[in-house]
Protein backbone atom coordinates (compact mmCIF):
# COMPACT_ATOMS: atom_id res chain seq x y z
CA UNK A 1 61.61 41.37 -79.74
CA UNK A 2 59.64 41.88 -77.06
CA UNK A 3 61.22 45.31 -76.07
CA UNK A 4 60.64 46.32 -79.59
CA UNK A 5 56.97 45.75 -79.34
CA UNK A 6 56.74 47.83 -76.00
CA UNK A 7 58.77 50.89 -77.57
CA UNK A 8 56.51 50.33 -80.59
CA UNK A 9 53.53 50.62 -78.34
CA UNK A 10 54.68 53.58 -76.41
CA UNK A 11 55.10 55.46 -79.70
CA UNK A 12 51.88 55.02 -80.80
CA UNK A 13 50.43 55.36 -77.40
CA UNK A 14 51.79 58.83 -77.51
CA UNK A 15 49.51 59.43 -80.83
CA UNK A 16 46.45 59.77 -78.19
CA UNK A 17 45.14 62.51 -77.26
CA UNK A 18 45.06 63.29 -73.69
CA UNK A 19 41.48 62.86 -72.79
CA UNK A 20 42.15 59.00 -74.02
CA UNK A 21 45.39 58.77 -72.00
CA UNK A 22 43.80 59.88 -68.91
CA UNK A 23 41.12 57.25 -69.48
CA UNK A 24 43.65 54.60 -70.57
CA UNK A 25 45.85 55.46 -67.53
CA UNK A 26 43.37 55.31 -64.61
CA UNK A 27 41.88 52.48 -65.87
CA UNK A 28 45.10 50.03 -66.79
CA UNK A 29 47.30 51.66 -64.75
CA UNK A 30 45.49 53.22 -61.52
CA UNK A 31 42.96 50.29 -61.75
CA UNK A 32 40.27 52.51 -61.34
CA UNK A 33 36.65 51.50 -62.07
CA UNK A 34 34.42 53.02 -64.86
CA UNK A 35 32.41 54.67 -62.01
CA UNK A 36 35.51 56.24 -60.27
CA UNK A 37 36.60 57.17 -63.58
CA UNK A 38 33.84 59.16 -64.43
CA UNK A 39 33.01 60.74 -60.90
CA UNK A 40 36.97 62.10 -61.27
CA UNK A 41 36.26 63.35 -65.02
CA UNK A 42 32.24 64.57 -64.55
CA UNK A 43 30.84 61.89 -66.87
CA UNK A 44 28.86 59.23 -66.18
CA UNK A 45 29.95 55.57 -66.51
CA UNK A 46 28.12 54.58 -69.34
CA UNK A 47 30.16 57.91 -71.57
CA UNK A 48 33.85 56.35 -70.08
CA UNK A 49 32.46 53.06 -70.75
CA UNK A 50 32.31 54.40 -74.90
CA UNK A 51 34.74 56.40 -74.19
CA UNK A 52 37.79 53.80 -73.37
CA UNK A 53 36.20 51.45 -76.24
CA UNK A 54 36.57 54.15 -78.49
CA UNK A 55 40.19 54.96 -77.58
CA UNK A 56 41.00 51.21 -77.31
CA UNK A 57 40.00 51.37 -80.99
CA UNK A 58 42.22 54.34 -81.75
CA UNK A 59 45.14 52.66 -80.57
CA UNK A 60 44.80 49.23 -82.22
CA UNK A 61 44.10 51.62 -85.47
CA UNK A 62 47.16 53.14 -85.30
CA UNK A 63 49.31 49.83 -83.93
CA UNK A 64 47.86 48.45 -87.54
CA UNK A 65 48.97 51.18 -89.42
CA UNK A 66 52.23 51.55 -87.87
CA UNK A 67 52.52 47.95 -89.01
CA UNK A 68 51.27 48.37 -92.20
């Protein structure tokens, strides 16, 4: 069940566009801070700070509708 959930996940994680998986990825995955973040991307923290929240919100829209 589990493993269905993660495949699940990855299919809607796909969905994104890649301005929110780059986000997503440095910060989950790379463990990056919001500062780093945003000296890689230009922005300051405050914009990848809305930025993530907004893409966090993206996927959990999607996860719902995928689940109906």
């Amino acid at each position: 069940e589990s493993e269905d959930k993660l495949n699940q996940l990855r299919t809607v994680y796909a969905q994104l566009g890649d301005k929110c998986k780059n986000i997503l990825n440095r910060f989950y995955y790379a463990k990056m801070s919001l500062d780093e973040i945003g000296l890689e991307l230009g922005y300051d923290a405050a914009t990848i700070k809305t930025q993530k929240y907004r893409c966090m919100k993206k996927l959990r829209d999607l996860n719902s509708e995928k689940n109906g």
